[in-house]
C-alpha atoms as a PDB file:
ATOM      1  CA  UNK A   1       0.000   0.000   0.000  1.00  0.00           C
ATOM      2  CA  UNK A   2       2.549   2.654   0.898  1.00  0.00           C
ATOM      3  CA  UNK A   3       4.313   1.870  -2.368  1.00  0.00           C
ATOM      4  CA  UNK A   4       1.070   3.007  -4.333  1.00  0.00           C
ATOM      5  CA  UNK A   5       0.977   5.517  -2.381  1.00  0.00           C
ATOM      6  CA  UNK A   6       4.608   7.232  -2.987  1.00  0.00           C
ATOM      7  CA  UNK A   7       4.055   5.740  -6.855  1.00  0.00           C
ATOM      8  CA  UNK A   8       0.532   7.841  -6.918  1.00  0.00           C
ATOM      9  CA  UNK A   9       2.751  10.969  -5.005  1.00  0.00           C
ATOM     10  CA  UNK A  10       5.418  10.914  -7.556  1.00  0.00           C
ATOM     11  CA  UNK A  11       3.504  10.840 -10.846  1.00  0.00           C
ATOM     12  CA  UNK A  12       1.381  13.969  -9.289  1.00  0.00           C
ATOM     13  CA  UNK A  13       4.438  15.594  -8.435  1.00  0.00           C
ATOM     14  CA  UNK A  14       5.874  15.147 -11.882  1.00  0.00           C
ATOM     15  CA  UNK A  15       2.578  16.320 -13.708  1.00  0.00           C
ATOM     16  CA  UNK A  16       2.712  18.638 -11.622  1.00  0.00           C
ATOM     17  CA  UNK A  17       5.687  19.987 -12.976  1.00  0.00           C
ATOM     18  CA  UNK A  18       5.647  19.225 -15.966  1.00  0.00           C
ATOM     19  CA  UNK A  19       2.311  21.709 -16.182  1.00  0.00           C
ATOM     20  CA  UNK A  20       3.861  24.480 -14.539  1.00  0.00           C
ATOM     21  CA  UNK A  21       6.976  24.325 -16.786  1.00  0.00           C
ATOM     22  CA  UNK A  22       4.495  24.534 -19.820  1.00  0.00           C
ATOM     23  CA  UNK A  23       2.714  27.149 -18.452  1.00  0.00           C
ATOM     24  CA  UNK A  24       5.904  29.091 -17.947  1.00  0.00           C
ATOM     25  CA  UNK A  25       6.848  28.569 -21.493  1.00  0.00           C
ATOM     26  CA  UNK A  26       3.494  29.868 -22.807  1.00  0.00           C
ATOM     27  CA  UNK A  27       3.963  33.136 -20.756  1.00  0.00           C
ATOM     28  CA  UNK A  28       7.672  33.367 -21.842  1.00  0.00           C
ATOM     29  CA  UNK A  29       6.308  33.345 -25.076  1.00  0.00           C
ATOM     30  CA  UNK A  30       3.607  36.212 -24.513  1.00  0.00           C
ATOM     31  CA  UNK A  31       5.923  38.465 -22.481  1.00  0.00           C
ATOM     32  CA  UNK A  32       8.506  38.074 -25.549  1.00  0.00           C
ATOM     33  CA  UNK A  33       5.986  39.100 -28.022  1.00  0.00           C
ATOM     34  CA  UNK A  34       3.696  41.701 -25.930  1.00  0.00           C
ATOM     35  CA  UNK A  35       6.789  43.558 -23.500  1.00  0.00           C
ATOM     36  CA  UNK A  36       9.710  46.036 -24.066  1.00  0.00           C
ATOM     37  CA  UNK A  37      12.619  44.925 -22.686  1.00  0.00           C
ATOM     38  CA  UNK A  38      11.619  41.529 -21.088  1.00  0.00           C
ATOM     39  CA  UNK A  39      14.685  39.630 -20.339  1.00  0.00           C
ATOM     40  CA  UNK A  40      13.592  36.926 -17.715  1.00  0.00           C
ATOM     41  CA  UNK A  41      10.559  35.622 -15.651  1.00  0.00           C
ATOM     42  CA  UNK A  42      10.725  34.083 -12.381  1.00  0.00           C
ATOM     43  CA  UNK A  43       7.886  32.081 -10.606  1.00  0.00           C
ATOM     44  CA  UNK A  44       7.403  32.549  -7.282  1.00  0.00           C
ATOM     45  CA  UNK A  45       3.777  30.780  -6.632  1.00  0.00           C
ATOM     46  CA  UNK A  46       1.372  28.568  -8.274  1.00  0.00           C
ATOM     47  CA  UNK A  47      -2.077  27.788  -6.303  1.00  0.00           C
ATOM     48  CA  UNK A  48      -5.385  26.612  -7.537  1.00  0.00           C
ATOM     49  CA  UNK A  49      -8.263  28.125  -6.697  1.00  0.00           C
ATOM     50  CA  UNK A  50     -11.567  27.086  -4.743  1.00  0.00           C
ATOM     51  CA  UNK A  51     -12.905  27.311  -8.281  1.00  0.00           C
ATOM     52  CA  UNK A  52     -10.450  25.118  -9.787  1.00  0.00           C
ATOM     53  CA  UNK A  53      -8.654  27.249 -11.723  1.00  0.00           C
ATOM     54  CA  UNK A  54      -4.809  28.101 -11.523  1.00  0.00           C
ATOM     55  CA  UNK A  55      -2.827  31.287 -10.614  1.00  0.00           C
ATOM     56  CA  UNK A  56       0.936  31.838 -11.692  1.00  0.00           C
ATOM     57  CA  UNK A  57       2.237  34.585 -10.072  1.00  0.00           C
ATOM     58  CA  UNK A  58       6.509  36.156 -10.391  1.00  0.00           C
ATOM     59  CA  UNK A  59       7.762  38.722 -11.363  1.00  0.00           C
ATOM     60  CA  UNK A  60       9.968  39.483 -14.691  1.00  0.00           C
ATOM     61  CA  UNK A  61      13.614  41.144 -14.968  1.00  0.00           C
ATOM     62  CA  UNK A  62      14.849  39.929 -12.105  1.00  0.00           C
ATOM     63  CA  UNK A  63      12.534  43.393 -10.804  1.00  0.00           C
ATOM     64  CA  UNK A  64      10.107  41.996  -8.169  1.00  0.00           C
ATOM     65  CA  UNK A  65       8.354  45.745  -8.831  1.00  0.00           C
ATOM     66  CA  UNK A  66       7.486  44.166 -12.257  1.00  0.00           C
ATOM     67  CA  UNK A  67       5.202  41.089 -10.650  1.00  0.00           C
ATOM     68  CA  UNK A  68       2.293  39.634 -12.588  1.00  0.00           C
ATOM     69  CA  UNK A  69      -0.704  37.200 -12.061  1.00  0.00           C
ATOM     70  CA  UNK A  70      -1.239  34.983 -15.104  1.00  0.00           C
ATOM     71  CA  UNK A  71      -4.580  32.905 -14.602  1.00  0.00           C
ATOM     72  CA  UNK A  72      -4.971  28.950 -16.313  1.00  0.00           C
ATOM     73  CA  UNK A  73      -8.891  28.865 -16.586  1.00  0.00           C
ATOM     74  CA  UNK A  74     -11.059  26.121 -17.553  1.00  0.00           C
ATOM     75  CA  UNK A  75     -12.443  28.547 -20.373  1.00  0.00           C
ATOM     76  CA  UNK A  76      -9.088  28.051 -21.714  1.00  0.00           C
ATOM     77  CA  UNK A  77      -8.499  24.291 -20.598  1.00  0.00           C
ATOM     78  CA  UNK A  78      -6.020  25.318 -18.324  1.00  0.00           C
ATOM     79  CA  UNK A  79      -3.878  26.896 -20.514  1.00  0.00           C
ATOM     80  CA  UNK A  80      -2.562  30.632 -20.253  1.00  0.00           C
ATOM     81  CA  UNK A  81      -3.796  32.551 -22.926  1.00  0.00           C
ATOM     82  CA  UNK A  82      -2.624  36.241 -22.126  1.00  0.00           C
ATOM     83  CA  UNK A  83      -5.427  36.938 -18.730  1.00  0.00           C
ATOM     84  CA  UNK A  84      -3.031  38.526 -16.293  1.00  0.00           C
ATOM     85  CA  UNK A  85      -2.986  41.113 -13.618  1.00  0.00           C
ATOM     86  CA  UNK A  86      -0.231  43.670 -13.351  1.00  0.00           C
ATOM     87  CA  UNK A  87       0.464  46.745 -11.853  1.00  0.00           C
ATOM     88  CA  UNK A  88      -0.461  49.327 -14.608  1.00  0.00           C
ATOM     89  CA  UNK A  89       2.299  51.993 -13.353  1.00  0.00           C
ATOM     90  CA  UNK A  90       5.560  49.966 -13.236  1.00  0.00           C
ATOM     91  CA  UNK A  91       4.635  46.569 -15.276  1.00  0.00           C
ATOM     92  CA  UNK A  92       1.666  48.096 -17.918  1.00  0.00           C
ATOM     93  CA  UNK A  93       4.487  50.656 -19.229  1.00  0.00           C
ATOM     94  CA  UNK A  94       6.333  47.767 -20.785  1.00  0.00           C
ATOM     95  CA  UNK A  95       3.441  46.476 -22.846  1.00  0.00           C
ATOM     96  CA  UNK A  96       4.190  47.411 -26.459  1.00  0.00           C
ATOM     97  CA  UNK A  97       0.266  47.954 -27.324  1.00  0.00           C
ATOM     98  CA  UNK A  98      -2.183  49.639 -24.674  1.00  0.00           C
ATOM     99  CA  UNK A  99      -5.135  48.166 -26.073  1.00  0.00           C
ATOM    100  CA  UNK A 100      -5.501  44.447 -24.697  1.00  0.00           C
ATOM    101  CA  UNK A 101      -7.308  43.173 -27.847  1.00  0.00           C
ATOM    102  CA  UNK A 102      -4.052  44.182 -29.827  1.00  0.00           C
ATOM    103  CA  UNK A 103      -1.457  41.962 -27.911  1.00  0.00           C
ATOM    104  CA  UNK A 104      -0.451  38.784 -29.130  1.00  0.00           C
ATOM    105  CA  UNK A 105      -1.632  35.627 -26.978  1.00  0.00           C
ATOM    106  CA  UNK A 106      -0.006  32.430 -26.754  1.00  0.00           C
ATOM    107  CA  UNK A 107      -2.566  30.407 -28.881  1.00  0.00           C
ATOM    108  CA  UNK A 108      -2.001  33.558 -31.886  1.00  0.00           C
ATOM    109  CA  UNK A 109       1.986  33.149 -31.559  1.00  0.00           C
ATOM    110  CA  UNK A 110       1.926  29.541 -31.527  1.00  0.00           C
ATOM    111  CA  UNK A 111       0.091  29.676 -34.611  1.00  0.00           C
ATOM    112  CA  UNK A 112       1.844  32.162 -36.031  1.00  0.00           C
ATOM    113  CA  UNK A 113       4.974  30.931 -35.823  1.00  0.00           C
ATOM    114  CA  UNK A 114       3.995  27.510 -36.508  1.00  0.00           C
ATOM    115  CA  UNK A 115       5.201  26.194 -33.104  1.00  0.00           C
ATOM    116  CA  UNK A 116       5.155  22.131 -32.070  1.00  0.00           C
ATOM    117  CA  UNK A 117       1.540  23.485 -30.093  1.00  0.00           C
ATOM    118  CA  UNK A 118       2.206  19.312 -27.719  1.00  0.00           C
ATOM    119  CA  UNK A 119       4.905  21.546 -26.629  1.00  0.00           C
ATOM    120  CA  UNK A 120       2.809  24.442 -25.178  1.00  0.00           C
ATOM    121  CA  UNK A 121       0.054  22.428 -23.692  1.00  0.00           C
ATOM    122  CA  UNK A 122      -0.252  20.322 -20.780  1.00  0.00           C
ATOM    123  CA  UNK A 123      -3.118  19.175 -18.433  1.00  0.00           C
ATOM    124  CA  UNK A 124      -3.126  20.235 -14.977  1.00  0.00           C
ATOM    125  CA  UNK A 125      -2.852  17.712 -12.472  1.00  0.00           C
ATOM    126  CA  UNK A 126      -6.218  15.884 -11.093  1.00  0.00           C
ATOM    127  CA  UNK A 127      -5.573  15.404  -7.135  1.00  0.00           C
ATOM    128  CA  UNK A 128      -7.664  18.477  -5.360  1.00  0.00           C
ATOM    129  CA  UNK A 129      -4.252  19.488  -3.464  1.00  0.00           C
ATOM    130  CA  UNK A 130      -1.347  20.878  -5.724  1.00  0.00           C
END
């Protein structure tokens, strides 16, 4: 039984983060295409919420007065497909477009650029805990 139990563990801890690694790429790719200036991205938490979706929140540029909150919604199957939350004085002033319906979102560049899209999806895990 306890070896089901760390087998069970291990594979949700390895789905685990294998989703948040996606994830990251898919914002990697948005800040790339949407910011000024972006150089790097650093996660710092990643929680699901009582309504099941996910919240990645860090901060980019090694700058932790440039932190962001991307969300992974079911209406997007989990993926991150350019809804985050930013302060608009320090972090909005990077965006390259003001309007939000002009930036590109992962789904566009992926597209776009004809990108491998296996490589910039990935199912959350299905335990209630992450």
């Amino acid at each position: 039984m306890t070896i089901l139990i760390a087998v069970g563990y291990i594979s949700h801890v390895s789905k685990k983060n294998h989703y948040i690694e996606v994830q990251k790429s898919r914002i990697d790719l948005y800040f790339k295409y949407n910011l000024k200036k972006y150089t790097s991205m650093k996660i710092t938490k990643v929680q699901k919420t009582s309504m099941g979706d996910y919240l990645i929140k860090g901060y980019i540029n090694n700058d932790k007065d440039y932190y962001f909150t991307a969300y992974c919604s079911y209406e997007h199957n989990f993926q991150f497909n350019g809804i985050i939350r930013y302060p608009q004085a320090t972090f909005g002033k990077l965006f390259k477009e003001d309007e939000p319906k002009n930036k590109w979102k992962p789904d566009e560049i992926i597209k776009k650029e004809h990108l491998d899209k296996t490589k910039y999806e990935a199912n959350p895990p299905m335990l209630v805990w992450f």
